[in-house]
Structure formats: C-alpha cells, structure tokens
Protein backbone atom coordinates (compact mmCIF):
# COMPACT_ATOMS: atom_id res chain seq x y z
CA UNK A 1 0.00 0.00 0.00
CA UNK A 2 1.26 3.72 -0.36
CA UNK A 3 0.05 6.80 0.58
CA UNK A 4 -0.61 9.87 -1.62
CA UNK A 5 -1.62 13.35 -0.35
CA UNK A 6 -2.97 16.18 -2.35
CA UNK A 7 -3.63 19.46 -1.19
CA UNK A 8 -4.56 18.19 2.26
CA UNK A 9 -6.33 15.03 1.20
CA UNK A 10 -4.63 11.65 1.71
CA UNK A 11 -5.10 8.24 0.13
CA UNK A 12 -4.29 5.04 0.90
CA UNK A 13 -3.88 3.12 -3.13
CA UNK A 14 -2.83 -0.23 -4.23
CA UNK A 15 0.77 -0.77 -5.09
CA UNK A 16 -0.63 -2.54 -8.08
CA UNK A 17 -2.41 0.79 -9.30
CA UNK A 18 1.35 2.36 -9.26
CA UNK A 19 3.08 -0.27 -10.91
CA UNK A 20 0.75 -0.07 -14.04
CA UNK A 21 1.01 3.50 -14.22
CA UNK A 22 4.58 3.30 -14.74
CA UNK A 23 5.33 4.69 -11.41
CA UNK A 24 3.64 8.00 -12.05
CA UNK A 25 3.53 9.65 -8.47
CA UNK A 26 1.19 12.83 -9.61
CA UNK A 27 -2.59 12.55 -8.12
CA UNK A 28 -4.84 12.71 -10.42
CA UNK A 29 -5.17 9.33 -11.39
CA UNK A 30 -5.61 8.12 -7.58
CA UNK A 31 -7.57 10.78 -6.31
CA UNK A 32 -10.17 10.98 -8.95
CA UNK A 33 -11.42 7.44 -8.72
CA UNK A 34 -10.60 6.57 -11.75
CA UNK A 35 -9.16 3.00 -11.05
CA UNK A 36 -11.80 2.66 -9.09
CA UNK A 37 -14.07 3.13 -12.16
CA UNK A 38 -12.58 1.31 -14.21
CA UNK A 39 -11.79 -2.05 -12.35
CA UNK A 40 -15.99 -1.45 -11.83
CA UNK A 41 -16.50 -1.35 -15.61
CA UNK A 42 -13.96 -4.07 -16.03
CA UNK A 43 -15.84 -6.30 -14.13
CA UNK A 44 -19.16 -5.61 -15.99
CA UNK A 45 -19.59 -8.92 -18.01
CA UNK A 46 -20.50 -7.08 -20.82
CA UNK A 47 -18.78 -5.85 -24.19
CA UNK A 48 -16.31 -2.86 -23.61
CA UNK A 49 -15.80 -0.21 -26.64
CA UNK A 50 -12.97 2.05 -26.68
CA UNK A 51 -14.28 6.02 -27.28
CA UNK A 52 -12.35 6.35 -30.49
CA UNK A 53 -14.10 3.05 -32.08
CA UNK A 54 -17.59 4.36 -31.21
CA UNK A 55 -17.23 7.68 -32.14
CA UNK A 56 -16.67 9.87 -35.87
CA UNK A 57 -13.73 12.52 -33.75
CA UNK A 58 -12.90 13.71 -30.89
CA UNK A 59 -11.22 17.30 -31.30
CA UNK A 60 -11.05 20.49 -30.58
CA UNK A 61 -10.98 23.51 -32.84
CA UNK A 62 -7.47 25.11 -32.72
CA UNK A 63 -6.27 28.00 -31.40
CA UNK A 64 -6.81 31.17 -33.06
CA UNK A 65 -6.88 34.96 -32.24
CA UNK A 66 -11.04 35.42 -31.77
CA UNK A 67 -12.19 38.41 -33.85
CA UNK A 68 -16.25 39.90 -32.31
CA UNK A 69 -18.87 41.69 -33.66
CA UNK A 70 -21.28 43.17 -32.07
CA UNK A 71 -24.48 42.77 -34.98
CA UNK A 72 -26.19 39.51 -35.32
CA UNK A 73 -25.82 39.85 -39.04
CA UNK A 74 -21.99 39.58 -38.95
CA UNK A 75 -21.71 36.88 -35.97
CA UNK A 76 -22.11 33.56 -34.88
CA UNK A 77 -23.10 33.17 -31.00
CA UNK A 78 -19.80 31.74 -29.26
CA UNK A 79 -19.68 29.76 -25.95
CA UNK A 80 -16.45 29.73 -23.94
CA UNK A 81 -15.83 26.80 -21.44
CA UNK A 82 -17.92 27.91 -18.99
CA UNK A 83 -20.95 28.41 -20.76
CA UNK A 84 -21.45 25.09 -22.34
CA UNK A 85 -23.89 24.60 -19.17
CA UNK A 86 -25.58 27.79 -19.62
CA UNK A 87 -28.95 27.55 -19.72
CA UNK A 88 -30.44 30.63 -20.98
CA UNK A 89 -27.71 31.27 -24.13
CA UNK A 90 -29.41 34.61 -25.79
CA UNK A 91 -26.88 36.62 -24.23
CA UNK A 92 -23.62 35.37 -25.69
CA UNK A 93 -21.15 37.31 -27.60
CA UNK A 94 -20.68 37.11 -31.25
CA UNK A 95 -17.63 35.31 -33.45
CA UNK A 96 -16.97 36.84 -37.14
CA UNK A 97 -18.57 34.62 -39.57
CA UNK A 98 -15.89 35.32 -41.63
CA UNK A 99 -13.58 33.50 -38.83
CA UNK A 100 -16.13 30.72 -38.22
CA UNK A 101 -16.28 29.99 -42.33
CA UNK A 102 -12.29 29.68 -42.37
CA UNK A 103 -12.97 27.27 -39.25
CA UNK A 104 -15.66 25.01 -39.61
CA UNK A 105 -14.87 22.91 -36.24
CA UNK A 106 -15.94 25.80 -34.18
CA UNK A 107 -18.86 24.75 -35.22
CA UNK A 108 -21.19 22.72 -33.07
CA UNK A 109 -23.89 19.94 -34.01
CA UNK A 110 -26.83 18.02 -32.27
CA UNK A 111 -25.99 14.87 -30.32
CA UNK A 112 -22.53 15.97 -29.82
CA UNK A 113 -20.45 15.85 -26.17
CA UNK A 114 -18.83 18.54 -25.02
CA UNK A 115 -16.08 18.02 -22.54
CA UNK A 116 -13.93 21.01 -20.75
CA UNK A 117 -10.51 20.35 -21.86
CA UNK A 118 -8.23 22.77 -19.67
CA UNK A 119 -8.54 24.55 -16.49
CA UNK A 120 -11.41 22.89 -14.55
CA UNK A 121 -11.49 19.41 -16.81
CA UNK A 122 -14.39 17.33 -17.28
CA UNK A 123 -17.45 19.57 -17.26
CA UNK A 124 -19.76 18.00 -19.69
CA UNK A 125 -22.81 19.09 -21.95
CA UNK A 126 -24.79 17.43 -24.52
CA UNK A 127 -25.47 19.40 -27.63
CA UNK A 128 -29.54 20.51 -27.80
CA UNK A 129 -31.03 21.33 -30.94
CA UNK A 130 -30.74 25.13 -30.41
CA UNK A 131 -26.61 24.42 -29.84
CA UNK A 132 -26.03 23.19 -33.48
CA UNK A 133 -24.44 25.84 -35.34
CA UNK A 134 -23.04 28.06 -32.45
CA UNK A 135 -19.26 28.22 -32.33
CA UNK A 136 -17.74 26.97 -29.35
CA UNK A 137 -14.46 27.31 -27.62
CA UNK A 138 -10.91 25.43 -28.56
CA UNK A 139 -11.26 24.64 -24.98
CA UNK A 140 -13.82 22.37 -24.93
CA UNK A 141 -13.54 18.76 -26.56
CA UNK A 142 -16.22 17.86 -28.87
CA UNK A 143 -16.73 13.81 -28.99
CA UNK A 144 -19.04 13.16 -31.98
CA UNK A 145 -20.46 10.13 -31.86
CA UNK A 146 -21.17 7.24 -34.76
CA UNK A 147 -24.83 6.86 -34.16
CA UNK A 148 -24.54 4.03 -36.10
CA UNK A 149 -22.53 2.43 -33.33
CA UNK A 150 -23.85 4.15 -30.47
CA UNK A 151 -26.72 6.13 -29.07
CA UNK A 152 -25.62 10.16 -28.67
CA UNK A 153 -27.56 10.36 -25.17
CA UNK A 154 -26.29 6.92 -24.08
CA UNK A 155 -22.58 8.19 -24.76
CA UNK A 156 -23.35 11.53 -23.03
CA UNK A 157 -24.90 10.07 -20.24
CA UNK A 158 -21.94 7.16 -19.45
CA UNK A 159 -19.13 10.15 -20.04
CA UNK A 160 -21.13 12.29 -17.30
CA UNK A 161 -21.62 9.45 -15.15
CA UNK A 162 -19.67 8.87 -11.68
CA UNK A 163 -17.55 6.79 -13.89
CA UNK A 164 -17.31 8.39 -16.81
CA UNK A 165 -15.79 11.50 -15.17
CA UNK A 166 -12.87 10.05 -13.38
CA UNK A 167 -11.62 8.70 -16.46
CA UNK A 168 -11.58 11.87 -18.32
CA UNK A 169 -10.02 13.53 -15.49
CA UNK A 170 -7.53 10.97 -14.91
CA UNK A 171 -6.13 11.85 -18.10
CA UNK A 172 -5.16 15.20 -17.14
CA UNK A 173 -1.49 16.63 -17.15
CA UNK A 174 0.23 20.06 -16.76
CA UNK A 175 1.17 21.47 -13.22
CA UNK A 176 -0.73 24.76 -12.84
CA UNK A 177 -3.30 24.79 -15.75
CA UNK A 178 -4.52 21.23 -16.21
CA UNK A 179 -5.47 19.78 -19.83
CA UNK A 180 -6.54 16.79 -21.53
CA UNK A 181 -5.72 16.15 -25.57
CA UNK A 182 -8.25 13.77 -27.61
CA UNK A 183 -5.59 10.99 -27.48
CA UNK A 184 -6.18 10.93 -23.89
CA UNK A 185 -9.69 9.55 -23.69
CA UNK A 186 -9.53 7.97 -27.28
CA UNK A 187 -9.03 4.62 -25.57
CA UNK A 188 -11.21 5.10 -22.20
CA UNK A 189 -13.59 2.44 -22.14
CA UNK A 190 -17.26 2.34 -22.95
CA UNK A 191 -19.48 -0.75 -21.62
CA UNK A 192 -22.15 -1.99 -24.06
CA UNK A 193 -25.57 -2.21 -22.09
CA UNK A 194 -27.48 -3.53 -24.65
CA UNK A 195 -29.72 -1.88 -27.49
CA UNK A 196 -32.87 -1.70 -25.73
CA UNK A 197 -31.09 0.28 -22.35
CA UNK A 198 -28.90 2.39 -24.73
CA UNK A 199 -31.52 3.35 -26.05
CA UNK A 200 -33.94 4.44 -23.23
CA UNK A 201 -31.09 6.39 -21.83
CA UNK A 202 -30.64 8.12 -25.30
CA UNK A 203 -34.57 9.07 -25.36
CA UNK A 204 -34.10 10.61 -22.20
CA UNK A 205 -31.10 12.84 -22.83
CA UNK A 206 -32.30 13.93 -26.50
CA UNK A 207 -35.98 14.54 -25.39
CA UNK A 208 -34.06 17.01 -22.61
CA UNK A 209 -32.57 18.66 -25.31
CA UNK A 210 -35.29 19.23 -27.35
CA UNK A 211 -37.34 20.55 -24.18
CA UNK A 212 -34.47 22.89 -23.19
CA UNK A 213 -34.63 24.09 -26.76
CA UNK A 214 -38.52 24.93 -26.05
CA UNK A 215 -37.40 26.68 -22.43
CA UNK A 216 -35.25 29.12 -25.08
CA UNK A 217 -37.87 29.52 -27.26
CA UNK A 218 -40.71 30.44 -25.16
CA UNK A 219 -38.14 32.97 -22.55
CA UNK A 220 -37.14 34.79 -25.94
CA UNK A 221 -40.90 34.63 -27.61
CA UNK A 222 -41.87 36.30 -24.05
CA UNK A 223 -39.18 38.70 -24.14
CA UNK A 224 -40.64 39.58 -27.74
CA UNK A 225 -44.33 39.57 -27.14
CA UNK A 226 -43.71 42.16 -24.08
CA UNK A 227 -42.06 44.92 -26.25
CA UNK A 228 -43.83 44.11 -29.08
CA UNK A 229 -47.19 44.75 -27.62
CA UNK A 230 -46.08 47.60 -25.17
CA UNK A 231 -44.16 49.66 -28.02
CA UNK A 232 -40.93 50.28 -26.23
CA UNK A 233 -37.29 50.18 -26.98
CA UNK A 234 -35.47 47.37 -26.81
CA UNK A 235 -31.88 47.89 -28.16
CA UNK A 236 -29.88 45.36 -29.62
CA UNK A 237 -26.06 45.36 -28.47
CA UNK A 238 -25.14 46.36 -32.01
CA UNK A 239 -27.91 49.12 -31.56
CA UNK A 240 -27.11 50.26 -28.38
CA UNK A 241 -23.29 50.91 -29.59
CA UNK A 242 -24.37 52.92 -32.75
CA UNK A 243 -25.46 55.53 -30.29
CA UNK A 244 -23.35 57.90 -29.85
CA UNK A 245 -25.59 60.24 -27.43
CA UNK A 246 -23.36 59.68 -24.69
CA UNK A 247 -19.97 60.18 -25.92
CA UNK A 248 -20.38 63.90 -24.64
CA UNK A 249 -23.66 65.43 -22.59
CA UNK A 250 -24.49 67.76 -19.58
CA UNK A 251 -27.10 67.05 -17.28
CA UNK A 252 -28.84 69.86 -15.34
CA UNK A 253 -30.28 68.09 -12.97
CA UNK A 254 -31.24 64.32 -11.86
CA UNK A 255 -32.69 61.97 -9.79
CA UNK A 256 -29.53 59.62 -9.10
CA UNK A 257 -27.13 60.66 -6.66
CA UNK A 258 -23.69 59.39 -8.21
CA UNK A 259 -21.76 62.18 -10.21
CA UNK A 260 -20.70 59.52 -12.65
CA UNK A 261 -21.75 60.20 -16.42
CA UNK A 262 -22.85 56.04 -16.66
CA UNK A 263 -25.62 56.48 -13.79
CA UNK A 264 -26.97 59.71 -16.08
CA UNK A 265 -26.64 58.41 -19.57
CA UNK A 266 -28.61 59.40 -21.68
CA UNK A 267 -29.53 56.53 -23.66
CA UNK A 268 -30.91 54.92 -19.97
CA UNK A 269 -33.31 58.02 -20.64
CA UNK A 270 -34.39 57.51 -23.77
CA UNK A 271 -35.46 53.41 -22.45
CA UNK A 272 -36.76 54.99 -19.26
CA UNK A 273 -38.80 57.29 -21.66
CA UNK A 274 -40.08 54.80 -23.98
CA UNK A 275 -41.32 53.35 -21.08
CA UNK A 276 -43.14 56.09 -19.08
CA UNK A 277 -44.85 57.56 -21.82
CA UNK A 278 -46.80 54.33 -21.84
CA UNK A 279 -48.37 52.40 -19.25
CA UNK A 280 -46.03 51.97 -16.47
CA UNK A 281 -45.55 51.36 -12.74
CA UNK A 282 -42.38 51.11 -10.81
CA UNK A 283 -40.72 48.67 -9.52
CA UNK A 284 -41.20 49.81 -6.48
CA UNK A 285 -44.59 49.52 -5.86
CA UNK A 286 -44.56 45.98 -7.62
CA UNK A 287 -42.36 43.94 -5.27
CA UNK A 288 -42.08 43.65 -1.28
CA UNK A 289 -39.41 45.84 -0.34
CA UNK A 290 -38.22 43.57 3.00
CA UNK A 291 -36.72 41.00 0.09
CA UNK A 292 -35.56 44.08 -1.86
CA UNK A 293 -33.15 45.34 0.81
CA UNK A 294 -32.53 42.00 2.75
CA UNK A 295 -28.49 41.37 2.86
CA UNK A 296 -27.56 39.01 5.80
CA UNK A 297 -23.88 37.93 5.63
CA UNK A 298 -22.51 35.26 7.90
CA UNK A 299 -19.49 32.61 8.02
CA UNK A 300 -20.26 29.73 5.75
CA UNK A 301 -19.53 26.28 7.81
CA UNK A 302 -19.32 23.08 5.84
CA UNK A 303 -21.57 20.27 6.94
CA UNK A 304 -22.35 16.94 5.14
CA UNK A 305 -24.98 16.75 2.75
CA UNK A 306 -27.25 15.21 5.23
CA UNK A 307 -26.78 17.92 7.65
CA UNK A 308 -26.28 21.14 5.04
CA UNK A 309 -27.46 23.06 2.58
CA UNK A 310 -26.63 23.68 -1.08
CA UNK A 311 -25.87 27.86 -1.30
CA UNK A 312 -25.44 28.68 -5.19
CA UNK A 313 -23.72 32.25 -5.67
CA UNK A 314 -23.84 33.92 -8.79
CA UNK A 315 -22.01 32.65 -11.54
CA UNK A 316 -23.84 28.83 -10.83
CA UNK A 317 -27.17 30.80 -10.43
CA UNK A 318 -27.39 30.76 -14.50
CA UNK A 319 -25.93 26.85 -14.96
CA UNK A 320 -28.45 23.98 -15.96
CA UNK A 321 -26.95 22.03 -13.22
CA UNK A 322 -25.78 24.47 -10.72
CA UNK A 323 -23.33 23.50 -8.14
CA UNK A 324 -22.75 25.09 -5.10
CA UNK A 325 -21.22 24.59 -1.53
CA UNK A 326 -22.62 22.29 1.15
CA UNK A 327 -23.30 24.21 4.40
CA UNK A 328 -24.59 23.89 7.51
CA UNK A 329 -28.51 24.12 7.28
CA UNK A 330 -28.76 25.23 11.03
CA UNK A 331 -26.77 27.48 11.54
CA UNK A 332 -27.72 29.20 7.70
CA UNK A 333 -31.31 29.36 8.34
CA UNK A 334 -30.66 30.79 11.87
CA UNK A 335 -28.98 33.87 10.38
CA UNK A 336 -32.12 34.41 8.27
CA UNK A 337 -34.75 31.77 6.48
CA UNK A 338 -34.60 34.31 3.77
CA UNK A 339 -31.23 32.33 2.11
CA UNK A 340 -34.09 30.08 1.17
CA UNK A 341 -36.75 32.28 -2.09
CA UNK A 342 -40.19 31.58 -2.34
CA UNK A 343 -41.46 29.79 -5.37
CA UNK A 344 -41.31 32.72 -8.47
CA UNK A 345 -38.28 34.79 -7.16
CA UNK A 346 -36.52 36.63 -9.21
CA UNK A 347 -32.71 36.93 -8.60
CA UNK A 348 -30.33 39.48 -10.05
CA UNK A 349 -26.53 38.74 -10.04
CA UNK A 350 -25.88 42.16 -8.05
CA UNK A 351 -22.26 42.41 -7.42
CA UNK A 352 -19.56 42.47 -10.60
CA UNK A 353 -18.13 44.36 -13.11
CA UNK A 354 -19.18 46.16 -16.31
CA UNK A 355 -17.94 43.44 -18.95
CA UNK A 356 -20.92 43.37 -21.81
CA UNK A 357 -20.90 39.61 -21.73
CA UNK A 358 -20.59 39.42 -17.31
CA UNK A 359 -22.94 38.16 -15.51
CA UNK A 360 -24.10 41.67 -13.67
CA UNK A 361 -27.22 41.97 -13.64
CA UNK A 362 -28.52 39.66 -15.29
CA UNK A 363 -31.68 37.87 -13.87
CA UNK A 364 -33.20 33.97 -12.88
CA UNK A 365 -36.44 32.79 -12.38
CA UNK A 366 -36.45 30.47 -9.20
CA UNK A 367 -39.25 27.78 -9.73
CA UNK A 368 -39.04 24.07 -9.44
CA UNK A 369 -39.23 21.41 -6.53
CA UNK A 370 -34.97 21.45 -7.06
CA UNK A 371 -34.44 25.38 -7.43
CA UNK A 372 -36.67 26.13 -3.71
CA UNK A 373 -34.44 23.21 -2.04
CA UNK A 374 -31.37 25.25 -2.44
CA UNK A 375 -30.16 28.20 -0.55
CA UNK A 376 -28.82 31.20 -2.81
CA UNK A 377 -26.38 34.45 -0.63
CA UNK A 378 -26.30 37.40 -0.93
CA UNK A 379 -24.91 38.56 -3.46
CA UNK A 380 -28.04 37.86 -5.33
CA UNK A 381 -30.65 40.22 -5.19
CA UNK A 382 -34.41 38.91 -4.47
CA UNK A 383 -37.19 40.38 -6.16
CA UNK A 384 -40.76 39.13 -4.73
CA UNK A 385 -43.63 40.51 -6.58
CA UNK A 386 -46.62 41.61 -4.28
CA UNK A 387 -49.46 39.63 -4.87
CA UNK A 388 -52.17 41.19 -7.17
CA UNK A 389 -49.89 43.56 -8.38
CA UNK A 390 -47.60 41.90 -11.22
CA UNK A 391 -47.31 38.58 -12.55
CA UNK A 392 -43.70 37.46 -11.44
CA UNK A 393 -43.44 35.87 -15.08
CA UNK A 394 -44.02 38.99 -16.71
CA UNK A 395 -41.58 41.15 -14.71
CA UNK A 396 -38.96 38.44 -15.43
CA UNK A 397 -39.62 38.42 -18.89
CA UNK A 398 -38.73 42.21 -19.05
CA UNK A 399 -35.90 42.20 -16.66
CA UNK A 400 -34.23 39.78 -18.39
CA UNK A 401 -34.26 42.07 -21.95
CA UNK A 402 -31.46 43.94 -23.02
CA UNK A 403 -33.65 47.18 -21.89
CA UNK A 404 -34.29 45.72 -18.46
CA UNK A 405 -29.73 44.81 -18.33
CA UNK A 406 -29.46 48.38 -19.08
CA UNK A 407 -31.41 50.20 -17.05
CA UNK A 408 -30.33 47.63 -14.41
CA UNK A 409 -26.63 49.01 -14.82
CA UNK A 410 -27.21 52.21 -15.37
CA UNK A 411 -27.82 51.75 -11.62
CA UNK A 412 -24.34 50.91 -10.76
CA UNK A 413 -22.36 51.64 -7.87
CA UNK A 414 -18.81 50.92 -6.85
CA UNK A 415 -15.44 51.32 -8.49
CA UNK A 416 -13.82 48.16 -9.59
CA UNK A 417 -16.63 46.04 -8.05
CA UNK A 418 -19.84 47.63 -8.86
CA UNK A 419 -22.84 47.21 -7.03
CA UNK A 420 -26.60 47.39 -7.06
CA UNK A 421 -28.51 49.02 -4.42
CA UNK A 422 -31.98 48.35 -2.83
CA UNK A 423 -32.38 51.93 -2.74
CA UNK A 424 -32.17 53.03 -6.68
CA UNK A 425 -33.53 49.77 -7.64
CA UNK A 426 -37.23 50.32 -6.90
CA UNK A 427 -37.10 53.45 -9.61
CA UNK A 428 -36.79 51.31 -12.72
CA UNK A 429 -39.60 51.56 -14.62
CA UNK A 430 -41.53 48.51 -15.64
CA UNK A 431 -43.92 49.07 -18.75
CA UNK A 432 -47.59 47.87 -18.01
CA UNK A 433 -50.42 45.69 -20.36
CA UNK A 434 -53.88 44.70 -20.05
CA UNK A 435 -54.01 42.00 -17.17
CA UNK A 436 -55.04 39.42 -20.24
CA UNK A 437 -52.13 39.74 -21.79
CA UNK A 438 -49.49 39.99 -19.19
CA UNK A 439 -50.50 36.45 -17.78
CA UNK A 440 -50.06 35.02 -21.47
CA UNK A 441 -46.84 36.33 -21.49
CA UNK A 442 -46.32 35.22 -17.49
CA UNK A 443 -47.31 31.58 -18.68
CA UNK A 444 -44.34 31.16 -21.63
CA UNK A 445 -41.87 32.08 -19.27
CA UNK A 446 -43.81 29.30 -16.67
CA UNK A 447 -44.10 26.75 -19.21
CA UNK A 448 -40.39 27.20 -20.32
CA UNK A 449 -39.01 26.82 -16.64
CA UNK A 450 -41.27 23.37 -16.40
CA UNK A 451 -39.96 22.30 -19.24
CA UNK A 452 -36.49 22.88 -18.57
CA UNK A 453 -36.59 21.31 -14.95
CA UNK A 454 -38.51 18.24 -16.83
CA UNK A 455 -35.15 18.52 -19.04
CA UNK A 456 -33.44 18.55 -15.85
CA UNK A 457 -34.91 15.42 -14.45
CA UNK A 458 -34.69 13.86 -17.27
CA UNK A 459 -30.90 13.72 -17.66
CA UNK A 460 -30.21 13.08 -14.05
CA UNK A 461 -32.61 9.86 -14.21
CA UNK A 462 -30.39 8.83 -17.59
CA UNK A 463 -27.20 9.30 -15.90
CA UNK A 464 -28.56 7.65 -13.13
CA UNK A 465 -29.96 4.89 -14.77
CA UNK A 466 -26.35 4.10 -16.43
CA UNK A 467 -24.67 4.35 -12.36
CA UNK A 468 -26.77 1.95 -11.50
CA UNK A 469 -26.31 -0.54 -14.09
CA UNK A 470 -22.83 -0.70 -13.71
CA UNK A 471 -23.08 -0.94 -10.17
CA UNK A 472 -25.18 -3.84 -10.27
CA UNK A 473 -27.99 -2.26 -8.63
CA UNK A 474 -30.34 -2.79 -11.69
C-alpha cells in the first residue's frame, strides 16, 4: 500500500495501481477514482468499446486569435468553457462569420459531447437542438459520436456518469493549468448495455434537449411579445453601440445621486422614456421591499450533505446544473430563512463588473421542486412581486431584456466592483399591459421553466440509470 496526499487530502492506493502506471507519483489518477471506475467497468460482463471506435472525432478547434462583432448579421453566438452549461444562451457574444467559415470545427452539431478540456477538466454538456451551429471554444472537446454504433444520449450520459468522469479527469497533465488532448480519452472504455437500455437512456437525454430548446424559445418569444405589444425600446447590443448620445452630454439636474456620467446616460433616458410615456408602474410599488433590501452575511460552515445546505452564488445561479457549496442548514437558516426564495423569485446577479458579456445583472427565475431546495447568498438580489400587483413571469420576462440589463446598470455603484442598491432599484420603470395579456406572457416564461426542470430530471434519471447498471444495482 502507499500513501498519496494532495492538497490536504490523503489516500491510501494499491501498489498494483502504481506499478501499471509506470510509477507516475502525480494525483490525479488516484484521487479521482478513476481506477476505481474502471476495475468497476472491467468487471461488468458485458462488451467494452474504446471512445475512439464508437465515435466519428474527438477534437477540438485550434487556437486562433477570436475576432467579435457586435451585430447579429456579422456573428455567430460563441460559448467559452464555462458556458457550455448555460442555460439561458441569448446573451452570448458574437464570433466573425468570416472567422467561423475559415474554421468550420468551431462549429457545433446536435448529439454531440462537449467536454472542458483545460482549467477545470471534465465539465460536460450534450449538444440541444438550439446548440447546433453556435461556435464553441478550442477549450472544450467535442466527442461526436457514430450513431450508427452508439446512441448520442447513451454516450453523453456514461461520459457524465460517476464513472465516466474520473476517467476523463484521470487523463489530465500540466502542473498549474490542467489539460486533456483527444488521445487521452480515445481509448477510455465504454461498456455496451445492450440496445434496448442504450436506447432508453438516449430518449431521455435527446428529449431534454429538445425541451431545453422549447425553455429558449418560449423565454425569448416572451421577451418579444412584451415589447412588441407595449411599443418600447429594446436595443440590440449592435444598436445600443451605434449611439453615440453619450460620448459627450451635460445634465442639469437628476434623480440619481452618483456624479458619474454612466448612472446619467442618456440613452438609460431615452429606455426609461419609452417606457413612461406608456403604461407603467415602478418597480417599487410591484415587489415587497423587506426582500428588496434584505443582505444578511454570515461565516459559511461546511456540513455533510445530510446535515447542510446547497448555497449557489452567482455565476452557478445561470448553470443547468448548478453546483454550489454544502453548508450547515442550522446554523444558515438561523442567520435568516430568507437564504431560502419563495417559489417565483426573481434573482439578479448584483455584485460584478461592467464586462458586456458578465454576468451583472442579469436575472433567474427560481421555480421548481430542485431550485426552492437550495439556498442562494447574498450577493443575489431577491425580487418578490406583491401579490395582485404583477405577474412574477411577466416582470422576469422584461428584466431579463437587453432594456431591463441596461437600465439595471445604469444603476451601478462601486469602483472596480460595482454594485446594485436596494435603494435606486425600486425606480426602474416597468412598462404595463392589459391584465389578459401579461398572464399570457407570465405563462411562456412558466411553461419554459417546467420544461427545462422536466429537461433537468430527465438527464439526471439517464445518468442515473447508467450508475446503477454498472453498479449492479439494476
């Protein structure tokens, strides 16, 4: 037996493990369970694949200098590594289409995997209908399976599995920024559960995809409906950088209290007026102004699953599958219950900096038996809509627009870290339609969030399934 310690962990592995490793005294291959999974696969009386025989590729798409645009016309949407899990992706940044069409294999297509390839390895995603045909980082591995040989969903699923991960990872090398190359995986093995089980798992995992490709749909046909029907502004990024209002203006007087020219721009007005000369009520008199204001912070203290909590901060707030950090339930909740939104919150990322494609400001929609289990901190802002007043659907559907970002941080506060506060917040604007039509847009933006945590479920009880067939348990 030897012993191996890694940044305060320690593990006691088989001398066996070390001897077909060639010796290799680095970590990752111990730590990650990745023996582990595979002696557990290896035992599976079953066929075994290797990746590279079931699949078309694995590759990335090169390094290259990234040129952006800002209009639609001239771009292709482009997800870095981290936003392969993104659920909401109308809000990413644009790649020339001239650099895409000398690079095809930043292209994307349905039924692919995607697998982080450097920095934090082994994040996974399965390609949804609305992902084919966005460009995607060099930093993500794209696996593109034979369906011939293989279901798409039942590869995704065994890659994301409890052992499919470790092997990935295990692969791993470099001493400050980790990596992993195609060659590394190309031989990881892949256990043959039969058609009829391969299959299943696939429906599940594809009919996720197509239902998270509805959740887009409807949030953006929401989005549309709202200014379509209420007249105002809506400014595309490409729009809102053609004007040039603000380049040079003086302002006699004002209702915000900063001296900074961004919290009296003058483009903010012209959204603010699209919107008041309309129907309109503010924001203020739409939401309870306890959850507005609340800000509780506290020492987190780790505690077992059983015992804790799961507190998502911002940048997991806008994953599929966010992941957060296991606390102690007791001794959260006793600092305030109010860690814990009630169902239809809406929560703004309120802390960050002015980046166009950051995550400041934007807004989630907190719905779903596995959202209202979690705890979220502080550094997202609640909004709770006061019953009778606003349909919490509605008001998300306009926050989330590129007029509701705008106005949002024209707000700002702070100098490197900016900061929204409960007390300018309550003077955005919020335009106003007939009750009739502001619950028809309230229930896209409700059906789209059932259908993405069906999505949800539907993945975890694929991966699932696949653990506990090679487990033995079914």
């Amino acid at each position: 037996m030897t012993v191996l310690k890694s940044y305060g962990r320690a593990r006691i592995v088989r001398s066996s493990w070390l001897e077909e490793g060639g010796r290799r005294l680095d970590c990752n291959p111990y730590m990650s369970g990745a023996l582990e999974a595979r002696d557990a696969i290896n035992q599976l009386a079953v066929p075994k694949d290797p990746l590279k025989r079931v699949t078309l590729g694995i590759f990335d798409s090169g390094r290259a200098s990234r040129n952006w645009v800002d209009d639609v016309r001239y771009g292709v949407p482009y997800m870095g590594s981290s936003a392969i899990n993104m659920a909401d992706l109308s809000h990413l940044p644009l790649m020339s289409k001239k650099q895409v069409a000398r690079n095809p294999m930043l292209l994307l297509d349905h039924g692919w995997s995607l697998i982080t390839r450097s920095g934090t390895v082994g994040r996974m995603a399965y390609v949804r209908p609305d992902m084919a045909g966005l460009a995607c980082s060099e930093h993500v591995l794209r696996v593109v399976p034979d369906s011939e040989k293989i279901p798409p969903g039942y590869l995704y699923a065994f890659l994301s599995s409890k052992y499919g991960v470790p092997l990935v990872v295990s692969g791993t090398y470099g001493a400050i920024i980790q990596h992993i190359e195609p060659e590394h995986i190309a031989t990881l093995p892949v256990p043959r559960l039969g058609d009829e089980f391969e299959s299943n798992v696939h429906e599940l995992v594809d009919s996720a995809g197509a239902l998270l490709a509805s959740f887009q749909a409807d949030i953006d046909r929401a989005t549309s409906l709202l200014f379509e029907w209420t007249k105002v502004q809506n400014p595309t990024g490409a729009e809102w950088r053609a004007d040039k209002s603000d380049l040079g203006f003086q302002v006699a007087s004002s209702d915000a209290e900063p001296l900074r020219a961004w919290n009296h721009s003058l483009r903010v007005k012209k959204l603010k007026y699209s919107i008041e000369k309309g129907d309109s009520s503010l924001l203020a008199d739409l939401v309870d102004q306890e959850w507005l204001r609340w800000r509780v912070m506290f020492k987190r203290i780790d505690a077992p699953r059983e015992f804790g909590i799961e507190l998502i901060t911002q940048r997991p707030l806008f994953q599929l599958f966010p992941e957060g950090r296991w606390i102690n339930r007791k001794f959260l909740l006793s600092h305030s219950e109010r860690y814990i939104v009630p169902d239809r919150t809406i929560l703004i990322a309120k802390q960050g900096t002015l980046g166009e494609d950051e995550l400041y400001c934007r807004c989630e929609f907190i719905t779903g038996e596995r959202s209202l289990a979690r705890a979220y901190s502080d550094h997202c802002m609640r909004l709770v809509v006061q019953p009778g007043e606003i349909e919490a659907g509605y008001l998300f559907a306009f926050l989330r627009s590129d007029a509701g970002f705008r106005i949002l941080r024209s707000l700002s506060e702070g100098s490197k870290q900016q900061d929204l506060h409960w007390r300018t917040v309550p003077t955005v604007p919020v335009p106003r339609l007939s009750p009739s039509k502001e619950i028809k847009i309230a229930n896209l933006v409700y059906g789209a969030y059932a259908s993405r945590n069906r999505a949800v479920d539907q993945v975890l009880a694929a991966v699932g399934l696949v653990e506990r067939r090679i487990s033995g348990v079914e």
